[in-house]
C-alpha atoms as a PDB file:
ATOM      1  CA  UNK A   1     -13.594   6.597  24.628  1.00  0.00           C
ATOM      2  CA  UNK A   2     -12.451   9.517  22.545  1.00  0.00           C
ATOM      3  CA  UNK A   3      -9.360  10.538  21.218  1.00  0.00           C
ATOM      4  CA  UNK A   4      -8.671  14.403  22.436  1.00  0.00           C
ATOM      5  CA  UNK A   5      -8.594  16.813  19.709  1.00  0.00           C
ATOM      6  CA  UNK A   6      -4.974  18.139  20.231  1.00  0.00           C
ATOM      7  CA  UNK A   7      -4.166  14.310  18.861  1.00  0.00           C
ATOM      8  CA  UNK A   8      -5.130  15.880  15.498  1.00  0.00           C
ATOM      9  CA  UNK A   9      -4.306  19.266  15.729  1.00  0.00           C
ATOM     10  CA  UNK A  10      -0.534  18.404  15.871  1.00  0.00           C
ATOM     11  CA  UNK A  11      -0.210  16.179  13.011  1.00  0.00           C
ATOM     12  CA  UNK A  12       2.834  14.221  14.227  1.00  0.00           C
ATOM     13  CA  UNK A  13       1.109  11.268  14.254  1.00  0.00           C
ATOM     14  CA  UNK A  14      -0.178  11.056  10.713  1.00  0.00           C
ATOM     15  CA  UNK A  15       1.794   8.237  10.227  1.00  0.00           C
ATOM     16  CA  UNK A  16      -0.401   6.116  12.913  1.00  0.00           C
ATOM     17  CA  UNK A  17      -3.162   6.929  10.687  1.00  0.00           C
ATOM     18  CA  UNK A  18      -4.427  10.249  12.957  1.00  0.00           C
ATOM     19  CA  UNK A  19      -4.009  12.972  10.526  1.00  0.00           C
ATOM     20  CA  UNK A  20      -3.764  16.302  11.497  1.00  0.00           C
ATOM     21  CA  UNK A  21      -6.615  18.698  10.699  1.00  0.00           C
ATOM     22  CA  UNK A  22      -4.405  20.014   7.286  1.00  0.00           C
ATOM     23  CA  UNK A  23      -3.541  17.076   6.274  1.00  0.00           C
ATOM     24  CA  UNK A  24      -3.462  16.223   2.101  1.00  0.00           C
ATOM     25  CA  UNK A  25      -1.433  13.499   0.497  1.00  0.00           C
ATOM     26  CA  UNK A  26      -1.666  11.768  -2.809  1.00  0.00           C
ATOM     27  CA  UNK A  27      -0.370   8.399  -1.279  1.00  0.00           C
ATOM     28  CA  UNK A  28      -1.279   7.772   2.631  1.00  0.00           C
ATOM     29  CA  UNK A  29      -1.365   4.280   4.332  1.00  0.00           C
ATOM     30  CA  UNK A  30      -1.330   4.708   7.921  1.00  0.00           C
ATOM     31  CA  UNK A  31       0.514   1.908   9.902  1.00  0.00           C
ATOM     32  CA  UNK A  32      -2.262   1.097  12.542  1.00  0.00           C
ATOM     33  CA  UNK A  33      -5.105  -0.577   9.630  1.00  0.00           C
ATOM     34  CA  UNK A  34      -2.276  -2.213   7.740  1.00  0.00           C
ATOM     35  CA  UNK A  35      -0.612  -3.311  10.340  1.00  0.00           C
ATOM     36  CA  UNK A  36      -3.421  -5.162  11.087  1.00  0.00           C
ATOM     37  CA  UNK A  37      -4.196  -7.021   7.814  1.00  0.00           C
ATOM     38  CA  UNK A  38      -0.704  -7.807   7.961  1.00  0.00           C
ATOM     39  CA  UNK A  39      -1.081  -9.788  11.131  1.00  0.00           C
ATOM     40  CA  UNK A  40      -4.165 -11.865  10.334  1.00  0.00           C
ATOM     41  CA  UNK A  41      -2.233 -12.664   7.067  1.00  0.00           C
ATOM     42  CA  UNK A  42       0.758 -13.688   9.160  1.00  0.00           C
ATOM     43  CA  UNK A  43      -1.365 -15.406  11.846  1.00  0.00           C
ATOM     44  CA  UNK A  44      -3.389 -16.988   8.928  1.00  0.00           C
ATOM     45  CA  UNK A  45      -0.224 -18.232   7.237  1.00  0.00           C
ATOM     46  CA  UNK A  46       1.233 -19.925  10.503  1.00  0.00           C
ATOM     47  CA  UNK A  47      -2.451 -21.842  11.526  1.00  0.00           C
ATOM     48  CA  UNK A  48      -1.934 -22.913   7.325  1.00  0.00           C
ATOM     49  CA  UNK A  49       1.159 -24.124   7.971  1.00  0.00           C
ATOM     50  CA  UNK A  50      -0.008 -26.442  10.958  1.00  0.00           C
ATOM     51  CA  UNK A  51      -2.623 -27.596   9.379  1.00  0.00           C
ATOM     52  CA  UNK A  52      -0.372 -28.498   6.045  1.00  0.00           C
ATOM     53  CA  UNK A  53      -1.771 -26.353   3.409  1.00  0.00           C
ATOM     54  CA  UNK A  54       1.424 -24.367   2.981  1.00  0.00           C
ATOM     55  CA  UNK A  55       3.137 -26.840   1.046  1.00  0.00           C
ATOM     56  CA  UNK A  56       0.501 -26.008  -2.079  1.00  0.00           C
ATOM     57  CA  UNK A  57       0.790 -22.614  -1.120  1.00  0.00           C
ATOM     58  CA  UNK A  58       4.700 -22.480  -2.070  1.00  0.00           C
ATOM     59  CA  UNK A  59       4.641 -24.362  -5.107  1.00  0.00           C
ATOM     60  CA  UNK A  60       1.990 -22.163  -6.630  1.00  0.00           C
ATOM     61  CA  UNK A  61       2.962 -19.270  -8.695  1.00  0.00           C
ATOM     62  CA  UNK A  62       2.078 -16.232 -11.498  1.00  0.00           C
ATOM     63  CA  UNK A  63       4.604 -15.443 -12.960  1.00  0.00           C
ATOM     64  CA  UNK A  64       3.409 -11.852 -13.855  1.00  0.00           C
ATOM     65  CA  UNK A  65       2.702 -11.509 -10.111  1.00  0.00           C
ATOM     66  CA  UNK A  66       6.235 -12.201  -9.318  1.00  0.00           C
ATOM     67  CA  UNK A  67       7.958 -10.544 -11.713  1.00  0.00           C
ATOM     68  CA  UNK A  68       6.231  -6.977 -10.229  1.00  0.00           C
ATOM     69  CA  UNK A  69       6.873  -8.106  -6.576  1.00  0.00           C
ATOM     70  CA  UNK A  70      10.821  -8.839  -7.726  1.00  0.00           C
ATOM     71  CA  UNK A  71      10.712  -5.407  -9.102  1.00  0.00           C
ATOM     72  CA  UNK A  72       8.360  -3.674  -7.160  1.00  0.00           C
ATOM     73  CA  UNK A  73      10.709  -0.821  -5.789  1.00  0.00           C
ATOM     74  CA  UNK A  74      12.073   0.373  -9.507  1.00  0.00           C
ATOM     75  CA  UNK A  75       7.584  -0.016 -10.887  1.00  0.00           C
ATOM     76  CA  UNK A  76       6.668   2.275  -7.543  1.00  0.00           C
ATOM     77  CA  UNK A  77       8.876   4.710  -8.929  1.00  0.00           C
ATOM     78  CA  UNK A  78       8.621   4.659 -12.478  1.00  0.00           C
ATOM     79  CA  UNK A  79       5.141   4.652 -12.211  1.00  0.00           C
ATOM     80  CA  UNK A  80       4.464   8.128 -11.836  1.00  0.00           C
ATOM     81  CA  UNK A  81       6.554   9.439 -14.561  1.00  0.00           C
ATOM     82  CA  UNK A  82       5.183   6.812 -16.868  1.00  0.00           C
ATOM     83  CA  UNK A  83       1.799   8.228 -16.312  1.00  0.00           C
ATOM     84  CA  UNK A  84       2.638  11.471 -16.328  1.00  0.00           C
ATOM     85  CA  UNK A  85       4.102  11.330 -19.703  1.00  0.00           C
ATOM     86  CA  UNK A  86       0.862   9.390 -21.178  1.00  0.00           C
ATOM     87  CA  UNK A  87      -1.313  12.073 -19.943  1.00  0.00           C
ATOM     88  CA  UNK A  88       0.476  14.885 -21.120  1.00  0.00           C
ATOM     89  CA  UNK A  89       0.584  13.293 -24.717  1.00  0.00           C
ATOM     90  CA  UNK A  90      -3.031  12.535 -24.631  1.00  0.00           C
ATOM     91  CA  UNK A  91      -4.102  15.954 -23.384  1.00  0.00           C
ATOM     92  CA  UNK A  92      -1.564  17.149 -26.588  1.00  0.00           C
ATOM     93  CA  UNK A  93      -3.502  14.870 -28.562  1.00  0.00           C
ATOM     94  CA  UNK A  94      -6.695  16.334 -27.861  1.00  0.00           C
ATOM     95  CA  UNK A  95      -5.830  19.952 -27.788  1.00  0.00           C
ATOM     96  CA  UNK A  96      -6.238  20.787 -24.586  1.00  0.00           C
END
């Protein structure tokens, strides 16, 4: 079964992960593939936690790990600028 064209041709439903014909974006994750690698996790983690592995799952940690996924909204959106700001002093640097 195919999708009909005029699916893509609109574009509203980029965010389902059918892009319109136009479409261009730096950072894109559709909801329908993520949404499923979400639920296996989840449906992973709940079989786990019948089977009573989750109890070494919650006591192990990295701390790095959780320090970004405390922080993760103020990293996404420094990020950018951070980067930004190296490659503009290494493209001074250079002399380009």
């Amino acid at each position: 079964m195919r999708i009909p064209r005029a699916v893509y041709e609109g574009g509203m439903l980029s965010w389902l992960g059918l892009p319109g014909v136009d479409f261009i974006s730096a950072d894109y994750y559709p909801l329908l593939p993520y949404l499923f690698l979400y639920l296996t996790g989840w449906s992973c983690a709940l079989r786990w936690q019948k089977m009573g592995f989750s109890h070494r799952v919650w006591g192990f940690s990295i701390r790095p790990l959780e320090f970004i996924g405390r922080y993760a909204l103020p990293i996404y959106v420094l990020h950018q600028p951070v980067l930004l700001g190296i490659s503009q002093l290494i493209s001074v640097a250079v002399g380009r």
